[in-house]
N, C-alpha and C. Protein backbone atom coordinates (compact mmCIF):
# COMPACT_ATOMS: atom_id res chain seq x y z
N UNK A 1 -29.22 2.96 18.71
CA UNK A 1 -28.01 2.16 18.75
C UNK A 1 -26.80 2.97 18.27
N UNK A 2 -27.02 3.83 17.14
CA UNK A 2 -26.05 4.40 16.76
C UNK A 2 -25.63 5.52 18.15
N UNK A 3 -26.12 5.73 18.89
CA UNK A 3 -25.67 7.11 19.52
C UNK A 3 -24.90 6.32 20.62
N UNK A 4 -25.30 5.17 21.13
CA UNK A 4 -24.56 4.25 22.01
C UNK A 4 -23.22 4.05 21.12
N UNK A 5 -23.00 3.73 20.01
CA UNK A 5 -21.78 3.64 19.56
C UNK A 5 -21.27 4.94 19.25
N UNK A 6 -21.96 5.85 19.07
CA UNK A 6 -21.10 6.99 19.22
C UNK A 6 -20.50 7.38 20.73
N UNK A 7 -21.65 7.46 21.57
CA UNK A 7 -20.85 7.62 22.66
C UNK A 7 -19.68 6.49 23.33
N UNK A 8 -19.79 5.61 23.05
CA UNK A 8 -18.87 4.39 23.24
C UNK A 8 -17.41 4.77 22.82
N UNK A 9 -17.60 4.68 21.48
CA UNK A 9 -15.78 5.24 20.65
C UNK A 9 -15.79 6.66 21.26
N UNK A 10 -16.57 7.64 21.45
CA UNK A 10 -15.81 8.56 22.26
C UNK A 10 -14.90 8.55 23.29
N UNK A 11 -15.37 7.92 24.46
CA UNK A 11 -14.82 7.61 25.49
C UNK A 11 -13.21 6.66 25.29
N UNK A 12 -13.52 6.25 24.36
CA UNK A 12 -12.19 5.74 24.17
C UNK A 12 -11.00 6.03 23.27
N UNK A 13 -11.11 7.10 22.53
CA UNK A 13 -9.94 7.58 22.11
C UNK A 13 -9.09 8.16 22.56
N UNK A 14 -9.26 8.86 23.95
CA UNK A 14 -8.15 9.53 24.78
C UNK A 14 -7.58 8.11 25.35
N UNK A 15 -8.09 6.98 25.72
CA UNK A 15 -7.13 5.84 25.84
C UNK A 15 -6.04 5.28 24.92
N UNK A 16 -6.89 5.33 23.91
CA UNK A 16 -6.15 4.88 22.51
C UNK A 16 -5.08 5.70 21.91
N UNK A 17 -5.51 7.21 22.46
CA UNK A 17 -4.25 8.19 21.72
C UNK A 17 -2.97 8.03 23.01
N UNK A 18 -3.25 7.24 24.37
CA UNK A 18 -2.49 7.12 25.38
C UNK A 18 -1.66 5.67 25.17
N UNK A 19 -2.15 4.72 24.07
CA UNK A 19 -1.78 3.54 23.69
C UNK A 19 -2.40 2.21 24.74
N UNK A 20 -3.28 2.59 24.89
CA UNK A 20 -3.85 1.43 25.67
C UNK A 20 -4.83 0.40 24.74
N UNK A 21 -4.22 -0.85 24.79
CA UNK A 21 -4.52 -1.84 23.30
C UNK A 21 -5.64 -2.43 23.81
N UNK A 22 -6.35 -2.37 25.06
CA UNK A 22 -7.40 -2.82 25.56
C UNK A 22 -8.61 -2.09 24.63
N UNK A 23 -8.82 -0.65 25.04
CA UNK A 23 -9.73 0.18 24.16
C UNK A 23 -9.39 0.34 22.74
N UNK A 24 -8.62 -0.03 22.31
CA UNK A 24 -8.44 -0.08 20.82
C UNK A 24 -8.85 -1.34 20.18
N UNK A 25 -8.87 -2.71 21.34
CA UNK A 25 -9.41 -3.63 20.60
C UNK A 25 -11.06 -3.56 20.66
N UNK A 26 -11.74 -2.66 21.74
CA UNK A 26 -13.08 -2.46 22.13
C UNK A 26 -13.37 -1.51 20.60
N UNK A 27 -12.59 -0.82 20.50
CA UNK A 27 -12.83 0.34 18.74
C UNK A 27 -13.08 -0.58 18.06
N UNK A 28 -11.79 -1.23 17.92
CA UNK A 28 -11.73 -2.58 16.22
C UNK A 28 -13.56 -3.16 16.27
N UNK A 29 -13.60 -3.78 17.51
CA UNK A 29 -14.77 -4.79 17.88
C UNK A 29 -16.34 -4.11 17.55
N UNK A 30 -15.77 -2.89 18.12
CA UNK A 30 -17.24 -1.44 17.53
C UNK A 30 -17.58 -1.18 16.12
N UNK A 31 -16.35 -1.11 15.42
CA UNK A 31 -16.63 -0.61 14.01
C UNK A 31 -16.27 -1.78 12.97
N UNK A 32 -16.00 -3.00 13.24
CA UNK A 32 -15.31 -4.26 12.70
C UNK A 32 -16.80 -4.82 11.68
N UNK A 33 -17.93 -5.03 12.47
CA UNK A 33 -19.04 -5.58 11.41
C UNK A 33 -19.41 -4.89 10.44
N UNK A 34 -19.37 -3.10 10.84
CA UNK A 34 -19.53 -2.47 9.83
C UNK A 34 -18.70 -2.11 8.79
N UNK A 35 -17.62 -2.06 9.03
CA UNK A 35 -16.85 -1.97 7.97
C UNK A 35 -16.65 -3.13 7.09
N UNK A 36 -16.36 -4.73 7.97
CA UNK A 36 -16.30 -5.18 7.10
C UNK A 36 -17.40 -5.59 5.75
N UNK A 37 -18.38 -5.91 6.43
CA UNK A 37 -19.67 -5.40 5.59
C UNK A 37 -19.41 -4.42 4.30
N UNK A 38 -18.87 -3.87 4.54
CA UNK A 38 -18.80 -2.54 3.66
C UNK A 38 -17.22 -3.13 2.70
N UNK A 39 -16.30 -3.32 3.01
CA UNK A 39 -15.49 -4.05 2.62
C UNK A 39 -15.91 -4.82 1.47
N UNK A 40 -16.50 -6.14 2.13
CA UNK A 40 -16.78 -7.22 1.66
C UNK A 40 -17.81 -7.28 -0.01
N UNK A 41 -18.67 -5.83 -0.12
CA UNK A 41 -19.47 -5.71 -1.17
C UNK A 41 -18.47 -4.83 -1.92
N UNK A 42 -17.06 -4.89 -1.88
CA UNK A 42 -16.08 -4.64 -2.95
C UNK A 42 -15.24 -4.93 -3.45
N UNK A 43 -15.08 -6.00 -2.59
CA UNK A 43 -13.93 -6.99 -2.99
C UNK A 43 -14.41 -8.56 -2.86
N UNK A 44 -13.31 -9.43 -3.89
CA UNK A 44 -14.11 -10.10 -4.15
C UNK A 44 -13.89 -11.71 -3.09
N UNK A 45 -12.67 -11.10 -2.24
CA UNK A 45 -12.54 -12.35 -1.25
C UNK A 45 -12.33 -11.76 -0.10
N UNK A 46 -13.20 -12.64 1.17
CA UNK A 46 -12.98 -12.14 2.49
C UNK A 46 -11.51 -11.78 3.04
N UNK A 47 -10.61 -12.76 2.43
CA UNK A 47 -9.40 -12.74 2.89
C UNK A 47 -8.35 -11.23 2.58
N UNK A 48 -8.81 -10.48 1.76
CA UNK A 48 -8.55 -9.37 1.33
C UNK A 48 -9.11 -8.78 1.94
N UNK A 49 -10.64 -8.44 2.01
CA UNK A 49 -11.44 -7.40 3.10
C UNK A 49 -10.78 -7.36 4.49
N UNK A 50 -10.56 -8.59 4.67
CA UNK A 50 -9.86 -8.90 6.50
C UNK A 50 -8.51 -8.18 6.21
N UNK A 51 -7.60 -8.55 5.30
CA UNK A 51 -6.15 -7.46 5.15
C UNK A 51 -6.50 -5.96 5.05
N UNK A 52 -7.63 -5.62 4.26
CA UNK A 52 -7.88 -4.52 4.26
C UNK A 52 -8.07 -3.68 5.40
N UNK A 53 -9.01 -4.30 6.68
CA UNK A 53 -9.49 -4.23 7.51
C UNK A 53 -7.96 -3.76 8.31
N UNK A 54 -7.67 -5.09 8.49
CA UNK A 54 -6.22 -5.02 9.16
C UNK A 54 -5.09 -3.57 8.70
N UNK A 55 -5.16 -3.45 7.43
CA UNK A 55 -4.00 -2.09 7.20
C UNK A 55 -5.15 -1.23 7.92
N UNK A 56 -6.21 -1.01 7.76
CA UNK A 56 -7.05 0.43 8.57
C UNK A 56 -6.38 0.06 9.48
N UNK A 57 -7.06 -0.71 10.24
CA UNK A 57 -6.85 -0.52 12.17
C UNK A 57 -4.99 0.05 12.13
N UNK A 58 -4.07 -0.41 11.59
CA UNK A 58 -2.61 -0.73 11.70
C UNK A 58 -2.62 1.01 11.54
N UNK A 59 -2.59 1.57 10.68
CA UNK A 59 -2.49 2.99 10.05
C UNK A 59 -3.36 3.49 11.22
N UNK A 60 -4.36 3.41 11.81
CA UNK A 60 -5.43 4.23 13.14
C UNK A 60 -3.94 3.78 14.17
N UNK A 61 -3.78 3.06 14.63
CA UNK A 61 -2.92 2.35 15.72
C UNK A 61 -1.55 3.73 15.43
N UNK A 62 -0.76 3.41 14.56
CA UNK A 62 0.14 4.04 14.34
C UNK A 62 0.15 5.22 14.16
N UNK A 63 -0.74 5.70 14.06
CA UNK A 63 -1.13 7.19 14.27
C UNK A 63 -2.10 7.57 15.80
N UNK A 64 -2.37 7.23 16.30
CA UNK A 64 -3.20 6.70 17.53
C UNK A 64 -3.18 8.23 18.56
N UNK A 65 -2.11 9.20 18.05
CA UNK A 65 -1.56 10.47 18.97
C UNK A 65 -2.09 11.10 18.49
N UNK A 66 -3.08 11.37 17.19
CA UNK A 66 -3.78 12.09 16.22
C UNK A 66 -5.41 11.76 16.22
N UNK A 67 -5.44 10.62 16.97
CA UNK A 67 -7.03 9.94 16.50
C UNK A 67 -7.91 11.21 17.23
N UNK A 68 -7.90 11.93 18.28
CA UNK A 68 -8.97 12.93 19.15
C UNK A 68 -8.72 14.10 17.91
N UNK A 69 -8.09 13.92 17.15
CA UNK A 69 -8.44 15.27 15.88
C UNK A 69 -9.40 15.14 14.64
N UNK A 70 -9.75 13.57 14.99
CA UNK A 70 -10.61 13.60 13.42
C UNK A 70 -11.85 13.70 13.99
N UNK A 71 -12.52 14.57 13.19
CA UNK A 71 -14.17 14.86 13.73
C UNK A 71 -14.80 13.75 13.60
N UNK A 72 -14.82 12.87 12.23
CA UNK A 72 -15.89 11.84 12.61
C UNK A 72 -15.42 10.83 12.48
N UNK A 73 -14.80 9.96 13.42
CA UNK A 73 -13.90 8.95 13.02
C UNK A 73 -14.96 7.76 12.33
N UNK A 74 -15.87 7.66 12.34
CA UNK A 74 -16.41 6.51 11.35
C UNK A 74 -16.83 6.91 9.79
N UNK A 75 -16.75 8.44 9.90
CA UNK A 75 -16.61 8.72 8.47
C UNK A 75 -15.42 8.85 7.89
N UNK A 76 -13.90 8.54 8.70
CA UNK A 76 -12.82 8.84 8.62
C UNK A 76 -12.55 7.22 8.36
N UNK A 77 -13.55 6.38 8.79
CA UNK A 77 -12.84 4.96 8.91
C UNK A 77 -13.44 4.50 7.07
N UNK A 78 -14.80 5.05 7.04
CA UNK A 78 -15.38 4.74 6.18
C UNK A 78 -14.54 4.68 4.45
N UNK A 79 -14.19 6.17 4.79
CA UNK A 79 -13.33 6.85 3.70
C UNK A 79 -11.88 6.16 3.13
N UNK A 80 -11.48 5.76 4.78
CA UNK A 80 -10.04 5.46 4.37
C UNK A 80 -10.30 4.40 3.53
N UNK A 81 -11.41 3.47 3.91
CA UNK A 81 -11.77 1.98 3.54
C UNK A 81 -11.74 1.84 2.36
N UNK A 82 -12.59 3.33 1.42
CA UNK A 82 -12.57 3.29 0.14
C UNK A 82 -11.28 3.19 -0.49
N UNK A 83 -10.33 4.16 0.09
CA UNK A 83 -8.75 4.44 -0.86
C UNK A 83 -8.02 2.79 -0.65
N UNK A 84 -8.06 2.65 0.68
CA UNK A 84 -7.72 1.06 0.39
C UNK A 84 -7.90 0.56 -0.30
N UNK A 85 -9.44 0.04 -0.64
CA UNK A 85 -9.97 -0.48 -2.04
C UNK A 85 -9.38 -0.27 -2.95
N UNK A 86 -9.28 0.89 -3.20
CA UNK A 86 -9.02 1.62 -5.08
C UNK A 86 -7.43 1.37 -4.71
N UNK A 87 -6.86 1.63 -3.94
CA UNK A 87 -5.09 1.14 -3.47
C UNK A 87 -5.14 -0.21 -4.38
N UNK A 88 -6.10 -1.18 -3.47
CA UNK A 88 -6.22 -2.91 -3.77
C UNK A 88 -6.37 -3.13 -5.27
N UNK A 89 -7.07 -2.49 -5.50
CA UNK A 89 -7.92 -2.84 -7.07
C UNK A 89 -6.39 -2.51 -8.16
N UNK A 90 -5.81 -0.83 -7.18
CA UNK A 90 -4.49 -0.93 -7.94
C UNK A 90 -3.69 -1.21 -8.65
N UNK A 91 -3.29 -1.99 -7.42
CA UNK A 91 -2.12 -2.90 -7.05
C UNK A 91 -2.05 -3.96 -8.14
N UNK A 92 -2.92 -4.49 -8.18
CA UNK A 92 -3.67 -6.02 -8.94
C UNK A 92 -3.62 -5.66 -10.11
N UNK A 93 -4.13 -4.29 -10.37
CA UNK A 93 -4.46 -3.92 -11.82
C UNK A 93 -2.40 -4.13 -12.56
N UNK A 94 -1.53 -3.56 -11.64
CA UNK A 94 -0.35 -2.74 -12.18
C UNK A 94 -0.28 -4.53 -12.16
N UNK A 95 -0.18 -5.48 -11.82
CA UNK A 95 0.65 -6.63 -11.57
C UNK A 95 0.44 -7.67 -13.05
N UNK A 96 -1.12 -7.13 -12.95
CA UNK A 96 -1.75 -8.10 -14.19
C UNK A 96 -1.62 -7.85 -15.45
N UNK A 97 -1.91 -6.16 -15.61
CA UNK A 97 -1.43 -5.71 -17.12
C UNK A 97 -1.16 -4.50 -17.58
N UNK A 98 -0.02 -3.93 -17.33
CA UNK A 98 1.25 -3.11 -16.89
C UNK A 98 0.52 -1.77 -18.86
N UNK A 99 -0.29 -2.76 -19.60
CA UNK A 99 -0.32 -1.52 -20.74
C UNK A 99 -1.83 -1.22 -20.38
N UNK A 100 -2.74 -1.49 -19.84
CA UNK A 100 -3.99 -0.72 -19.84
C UNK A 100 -3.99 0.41 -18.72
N UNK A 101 -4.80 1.44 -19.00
CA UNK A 101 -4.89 2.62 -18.13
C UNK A 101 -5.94 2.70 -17.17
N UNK A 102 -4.99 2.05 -16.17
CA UNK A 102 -5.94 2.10 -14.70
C UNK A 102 -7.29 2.83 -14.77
N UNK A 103 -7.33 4.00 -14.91
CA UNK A 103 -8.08 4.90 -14.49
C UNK A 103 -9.68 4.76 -15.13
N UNK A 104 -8.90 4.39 -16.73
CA UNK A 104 -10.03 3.93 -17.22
C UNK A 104 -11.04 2.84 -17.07
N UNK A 105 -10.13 1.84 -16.63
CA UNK A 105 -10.79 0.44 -16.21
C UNK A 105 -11.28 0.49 -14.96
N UNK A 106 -10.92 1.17 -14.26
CA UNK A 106 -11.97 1.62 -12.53
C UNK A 106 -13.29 2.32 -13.04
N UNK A 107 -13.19 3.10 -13.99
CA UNK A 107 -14.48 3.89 -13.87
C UNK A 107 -15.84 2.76 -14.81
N UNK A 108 -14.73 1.89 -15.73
CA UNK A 108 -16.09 1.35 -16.00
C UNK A 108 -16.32 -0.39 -15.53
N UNK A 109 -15.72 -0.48 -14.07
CA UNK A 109 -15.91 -1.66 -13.59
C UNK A 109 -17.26 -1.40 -12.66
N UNK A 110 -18.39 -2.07 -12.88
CA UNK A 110 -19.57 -1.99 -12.56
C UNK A 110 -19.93 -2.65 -11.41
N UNK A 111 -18.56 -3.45 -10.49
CA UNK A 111 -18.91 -3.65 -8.99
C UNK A 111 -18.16 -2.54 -8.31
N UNK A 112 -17.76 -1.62 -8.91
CA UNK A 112 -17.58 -0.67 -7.98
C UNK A 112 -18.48 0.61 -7.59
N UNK A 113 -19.00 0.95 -6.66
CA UNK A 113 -20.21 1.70 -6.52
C UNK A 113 -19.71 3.16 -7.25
N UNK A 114 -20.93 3.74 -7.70
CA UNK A 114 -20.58 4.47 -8.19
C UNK A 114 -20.09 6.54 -7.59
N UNK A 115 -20.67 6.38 -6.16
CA UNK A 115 -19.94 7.56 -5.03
C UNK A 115 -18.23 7.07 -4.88
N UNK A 116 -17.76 5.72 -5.09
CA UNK A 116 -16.55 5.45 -5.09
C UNK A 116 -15.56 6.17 -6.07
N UNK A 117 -16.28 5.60 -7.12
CA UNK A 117 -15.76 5.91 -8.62
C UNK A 117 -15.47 7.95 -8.73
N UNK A 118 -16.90 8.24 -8.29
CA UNK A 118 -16.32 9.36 -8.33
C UNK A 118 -15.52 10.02 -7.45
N UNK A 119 -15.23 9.64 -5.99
CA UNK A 119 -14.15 9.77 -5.33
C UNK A 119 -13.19 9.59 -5.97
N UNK A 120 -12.95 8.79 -6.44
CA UNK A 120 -12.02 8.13 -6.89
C UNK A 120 -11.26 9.08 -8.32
N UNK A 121 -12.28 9.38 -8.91
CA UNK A 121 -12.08 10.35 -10.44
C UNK A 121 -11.57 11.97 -9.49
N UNK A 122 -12.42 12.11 -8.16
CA UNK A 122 -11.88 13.27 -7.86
C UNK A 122 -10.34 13.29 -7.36
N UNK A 123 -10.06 12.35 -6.72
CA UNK A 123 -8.77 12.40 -6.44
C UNK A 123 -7.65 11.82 -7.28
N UNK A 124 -8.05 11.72 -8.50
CA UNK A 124 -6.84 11.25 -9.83
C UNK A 124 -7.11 12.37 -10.50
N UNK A 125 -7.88 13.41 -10.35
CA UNK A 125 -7.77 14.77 -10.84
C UNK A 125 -7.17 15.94 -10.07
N UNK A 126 -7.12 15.40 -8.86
CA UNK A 126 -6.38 16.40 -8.25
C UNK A 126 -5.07 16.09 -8.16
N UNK A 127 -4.57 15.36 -8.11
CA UNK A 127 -3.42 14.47 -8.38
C UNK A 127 -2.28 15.04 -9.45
N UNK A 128 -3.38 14.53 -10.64
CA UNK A 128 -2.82 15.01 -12.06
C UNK A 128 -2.73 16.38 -12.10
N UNK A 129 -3.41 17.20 -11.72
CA UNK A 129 -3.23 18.74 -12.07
C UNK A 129 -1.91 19.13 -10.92
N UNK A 130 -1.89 18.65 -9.60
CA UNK A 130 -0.98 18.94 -9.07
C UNK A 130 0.76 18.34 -9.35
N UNK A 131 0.35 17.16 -10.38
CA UNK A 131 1.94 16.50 -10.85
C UNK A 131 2.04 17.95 -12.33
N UNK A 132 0.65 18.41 -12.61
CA UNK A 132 1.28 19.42 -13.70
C UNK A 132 1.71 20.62 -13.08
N UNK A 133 1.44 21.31 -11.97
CA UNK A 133 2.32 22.08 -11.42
C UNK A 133 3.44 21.69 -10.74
N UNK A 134 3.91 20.81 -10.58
CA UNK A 134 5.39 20.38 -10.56
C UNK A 134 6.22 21.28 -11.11
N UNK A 135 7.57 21.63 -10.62
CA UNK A 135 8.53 21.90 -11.20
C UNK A 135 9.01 20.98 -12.88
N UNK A 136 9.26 21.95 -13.67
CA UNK A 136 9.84 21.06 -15.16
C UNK A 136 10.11 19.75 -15.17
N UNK A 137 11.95 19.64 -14.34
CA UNK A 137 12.64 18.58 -14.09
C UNK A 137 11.79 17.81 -12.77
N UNK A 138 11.34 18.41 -12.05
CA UNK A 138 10.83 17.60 -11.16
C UNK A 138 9.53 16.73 -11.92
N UNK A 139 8.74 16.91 -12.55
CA UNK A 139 7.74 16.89 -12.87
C UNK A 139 8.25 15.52 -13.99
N UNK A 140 8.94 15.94 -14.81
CA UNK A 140 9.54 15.18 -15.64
C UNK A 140 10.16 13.66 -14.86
N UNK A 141 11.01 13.93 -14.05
CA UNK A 141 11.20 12.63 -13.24
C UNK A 141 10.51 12.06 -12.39
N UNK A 142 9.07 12.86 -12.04
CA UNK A 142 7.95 11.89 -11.59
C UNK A 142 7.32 11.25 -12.27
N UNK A 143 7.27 11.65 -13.52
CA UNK A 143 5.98 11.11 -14.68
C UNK A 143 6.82 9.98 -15.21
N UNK A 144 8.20 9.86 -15.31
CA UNK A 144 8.52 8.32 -15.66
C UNK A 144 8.70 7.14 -14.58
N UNK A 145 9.45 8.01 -13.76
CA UNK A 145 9.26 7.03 -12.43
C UNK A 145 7.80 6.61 -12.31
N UNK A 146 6.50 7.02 -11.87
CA UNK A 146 5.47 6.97 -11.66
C UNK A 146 4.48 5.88 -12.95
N UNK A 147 4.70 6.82 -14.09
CA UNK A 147 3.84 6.26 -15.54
C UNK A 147 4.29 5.74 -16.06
N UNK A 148 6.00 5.66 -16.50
CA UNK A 148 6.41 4.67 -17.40
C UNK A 148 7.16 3.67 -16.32
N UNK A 149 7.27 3.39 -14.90
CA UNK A 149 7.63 2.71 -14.36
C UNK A 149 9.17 2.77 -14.41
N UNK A 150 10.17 3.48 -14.81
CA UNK A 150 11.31 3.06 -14.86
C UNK A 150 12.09 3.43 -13.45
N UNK A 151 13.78 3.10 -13.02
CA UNK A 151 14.15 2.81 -12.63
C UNK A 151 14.80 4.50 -12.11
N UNK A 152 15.24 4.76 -10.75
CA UNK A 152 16.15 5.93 -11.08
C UNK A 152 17.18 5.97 -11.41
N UNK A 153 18.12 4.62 -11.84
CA UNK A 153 19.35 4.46 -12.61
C UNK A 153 18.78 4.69 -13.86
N UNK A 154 17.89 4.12 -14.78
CA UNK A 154 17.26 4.75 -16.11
C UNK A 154 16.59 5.88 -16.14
N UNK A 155 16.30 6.35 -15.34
CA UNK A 155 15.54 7.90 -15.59
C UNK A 155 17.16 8.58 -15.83
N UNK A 156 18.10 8.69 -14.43
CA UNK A 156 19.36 9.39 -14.50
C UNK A 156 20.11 8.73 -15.63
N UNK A 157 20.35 7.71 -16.31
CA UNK A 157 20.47 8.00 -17.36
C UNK A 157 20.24 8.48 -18.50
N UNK A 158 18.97 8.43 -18.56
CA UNK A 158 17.91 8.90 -19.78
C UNK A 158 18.19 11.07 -19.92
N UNK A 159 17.96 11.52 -18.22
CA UNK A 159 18.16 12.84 -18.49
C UNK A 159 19.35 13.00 -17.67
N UNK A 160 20.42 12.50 -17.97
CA UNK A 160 21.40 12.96 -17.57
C UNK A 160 21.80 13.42 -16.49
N UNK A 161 21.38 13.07 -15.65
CA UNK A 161 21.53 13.53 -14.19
C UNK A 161 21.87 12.26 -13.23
N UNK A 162 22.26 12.92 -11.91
CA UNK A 162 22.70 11.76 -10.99
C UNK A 162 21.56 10.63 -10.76
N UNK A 163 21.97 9.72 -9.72
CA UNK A 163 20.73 8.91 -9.11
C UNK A 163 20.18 9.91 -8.16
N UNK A 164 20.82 10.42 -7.42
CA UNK A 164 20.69 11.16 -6.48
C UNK A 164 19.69 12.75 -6.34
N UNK A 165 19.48 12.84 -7.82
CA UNK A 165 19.46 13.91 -8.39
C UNK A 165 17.91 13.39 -8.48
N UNK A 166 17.72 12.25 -9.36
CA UNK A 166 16.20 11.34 -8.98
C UNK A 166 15.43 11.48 -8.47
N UNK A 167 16.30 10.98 -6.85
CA UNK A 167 15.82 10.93 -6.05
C UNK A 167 14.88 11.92 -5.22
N UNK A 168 15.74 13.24 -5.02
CA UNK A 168 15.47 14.12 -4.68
C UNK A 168 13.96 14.75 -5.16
N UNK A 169 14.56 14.45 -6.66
CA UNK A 169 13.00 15.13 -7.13
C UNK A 169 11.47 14.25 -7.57
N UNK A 170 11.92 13.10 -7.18
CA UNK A 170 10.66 11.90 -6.59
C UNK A 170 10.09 12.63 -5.24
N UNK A 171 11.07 12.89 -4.06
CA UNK A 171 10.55 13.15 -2.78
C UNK A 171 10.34 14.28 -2.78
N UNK A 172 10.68 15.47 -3.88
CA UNK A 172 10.02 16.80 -4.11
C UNK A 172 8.43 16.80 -4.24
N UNK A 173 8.36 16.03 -5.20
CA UNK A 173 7.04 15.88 -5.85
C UNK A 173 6.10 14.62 -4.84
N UNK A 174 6.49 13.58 -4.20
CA UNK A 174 5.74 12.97 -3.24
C UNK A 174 5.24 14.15 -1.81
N UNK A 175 6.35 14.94 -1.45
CA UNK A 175 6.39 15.73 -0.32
C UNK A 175 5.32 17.28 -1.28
N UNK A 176 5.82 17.41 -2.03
CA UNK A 176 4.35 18.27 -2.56
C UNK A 176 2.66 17.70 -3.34
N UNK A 177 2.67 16.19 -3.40
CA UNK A 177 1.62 15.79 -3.43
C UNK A 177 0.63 15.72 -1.88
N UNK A 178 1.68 15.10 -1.42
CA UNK A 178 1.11 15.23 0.31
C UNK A 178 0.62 16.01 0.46
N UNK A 179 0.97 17.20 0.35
CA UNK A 179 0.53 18.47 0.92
C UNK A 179 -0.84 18.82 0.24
N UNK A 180 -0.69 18.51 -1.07
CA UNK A 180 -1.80 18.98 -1.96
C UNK A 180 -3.33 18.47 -1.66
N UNK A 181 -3.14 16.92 -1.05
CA UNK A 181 -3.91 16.12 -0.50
C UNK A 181 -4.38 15.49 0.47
N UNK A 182 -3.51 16.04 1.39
CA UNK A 182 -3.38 16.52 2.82
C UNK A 182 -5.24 16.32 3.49
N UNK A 183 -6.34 17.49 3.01
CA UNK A 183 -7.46 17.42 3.41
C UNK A 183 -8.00 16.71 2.84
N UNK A 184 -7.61 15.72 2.09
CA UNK A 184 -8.54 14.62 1.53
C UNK A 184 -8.32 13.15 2.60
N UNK A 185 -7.36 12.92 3.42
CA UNK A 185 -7.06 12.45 4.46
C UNK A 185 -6.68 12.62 5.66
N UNK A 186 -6.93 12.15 6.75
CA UNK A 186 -6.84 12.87 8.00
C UNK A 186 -5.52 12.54 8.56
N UNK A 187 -5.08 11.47 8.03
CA UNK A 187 -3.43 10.57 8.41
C UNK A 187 -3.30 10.23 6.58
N UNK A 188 -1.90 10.57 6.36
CA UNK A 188 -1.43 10.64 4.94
C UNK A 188 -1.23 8.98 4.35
N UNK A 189 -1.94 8.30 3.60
CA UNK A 189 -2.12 7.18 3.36
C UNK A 189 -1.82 7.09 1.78
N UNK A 190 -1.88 8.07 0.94
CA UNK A 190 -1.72 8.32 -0.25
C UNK A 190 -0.50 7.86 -0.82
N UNK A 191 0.68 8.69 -0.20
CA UNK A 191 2.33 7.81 -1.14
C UNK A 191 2.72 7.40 -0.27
């Protein structure tokens, strides 16, 4: 069965990278039970797994001119599925309680599998070592923007510099995280 679905999504990504929404809904329909399946034993409501579901396909779609470059697109679908997750778990975490440290509370939440977790530890380590090679000032106005949450009218006030000045070195340091993490995704989903 599996080789029938492999050969199946083959045939249809040169449609899909051509934008034809017919074979892209035949993809969704191919890889939809399995993922969500896979979804669903990480989160704790369908209605989230299905959004989840939904940003994959949306991010495959919108990139759709790139899909004949990823070697294994169901290990590519698999993967993204995870960062979604840890995105989701995020999100929720920053909303609910802005003083505990994420990082720590993912590694010892015990419905999250544990090949996740360490994905997950690998890419908040590569992360962090690459915000420490940052430029000084750059580096400096990512780590409050980013960790202490503030504003780029309060950062530029705080070090004396423009908004503009902020700015710049937010999209220094986003445009050199990208890069850094680049092979950990096949379409940049990260910032």
């Amino acid at each position: 069965m599996k080789n029938q679905k492999s050969y199946q999504y083959h045939e249809l990504l040169p449609l899909i990278r051509q934008g034809d929404q017919r074979a892209f809904v035949i993809l969704y329909d191919l890889f939809t039970p399995d993922l969500i399946a896979f979804i669903a034993k990480k989160v704790a409501s369908s209605e989230v797994a299905e959004d989840i579901l939904h940003d994959l396909f949306m991010s495959v779609w919108k990139n759709r001119e790139m899909i004949e470059q990823i070697e294994s697109l169901p290990a590519y679908l698999f993967s993204s599925c995870r960062y979604l997750i840890l995105a989701h778990y995020r999100k929720n975490l920053k909303l609910k309680v802005s003083t505990l440290d994420f990082e720590e509370l993912e590694l010892e939440d015990e419905t999250v599998a544990i090949e996740d977790k360490l994905y997950y530890r690998y890419i908040i380590d590569i992360v962090a070592k690459e915000v420490e090679n940052l430029p000084e000032k750059c580096r400096e106005v990512f780590k409050l923007s980013r960790d202490f949450y503030m504003s780029n009218k309060a950062i530029a006030q705080q070090l004396n510099i423009s908004e503009s000045t902020v700015e710049k070195h937010i999209n220094k340091a986003i445009k050199h995280l990208r890069a850094a993490t680049s092979h950990l995704f096949h379409f940049t989903l990260f910032f």
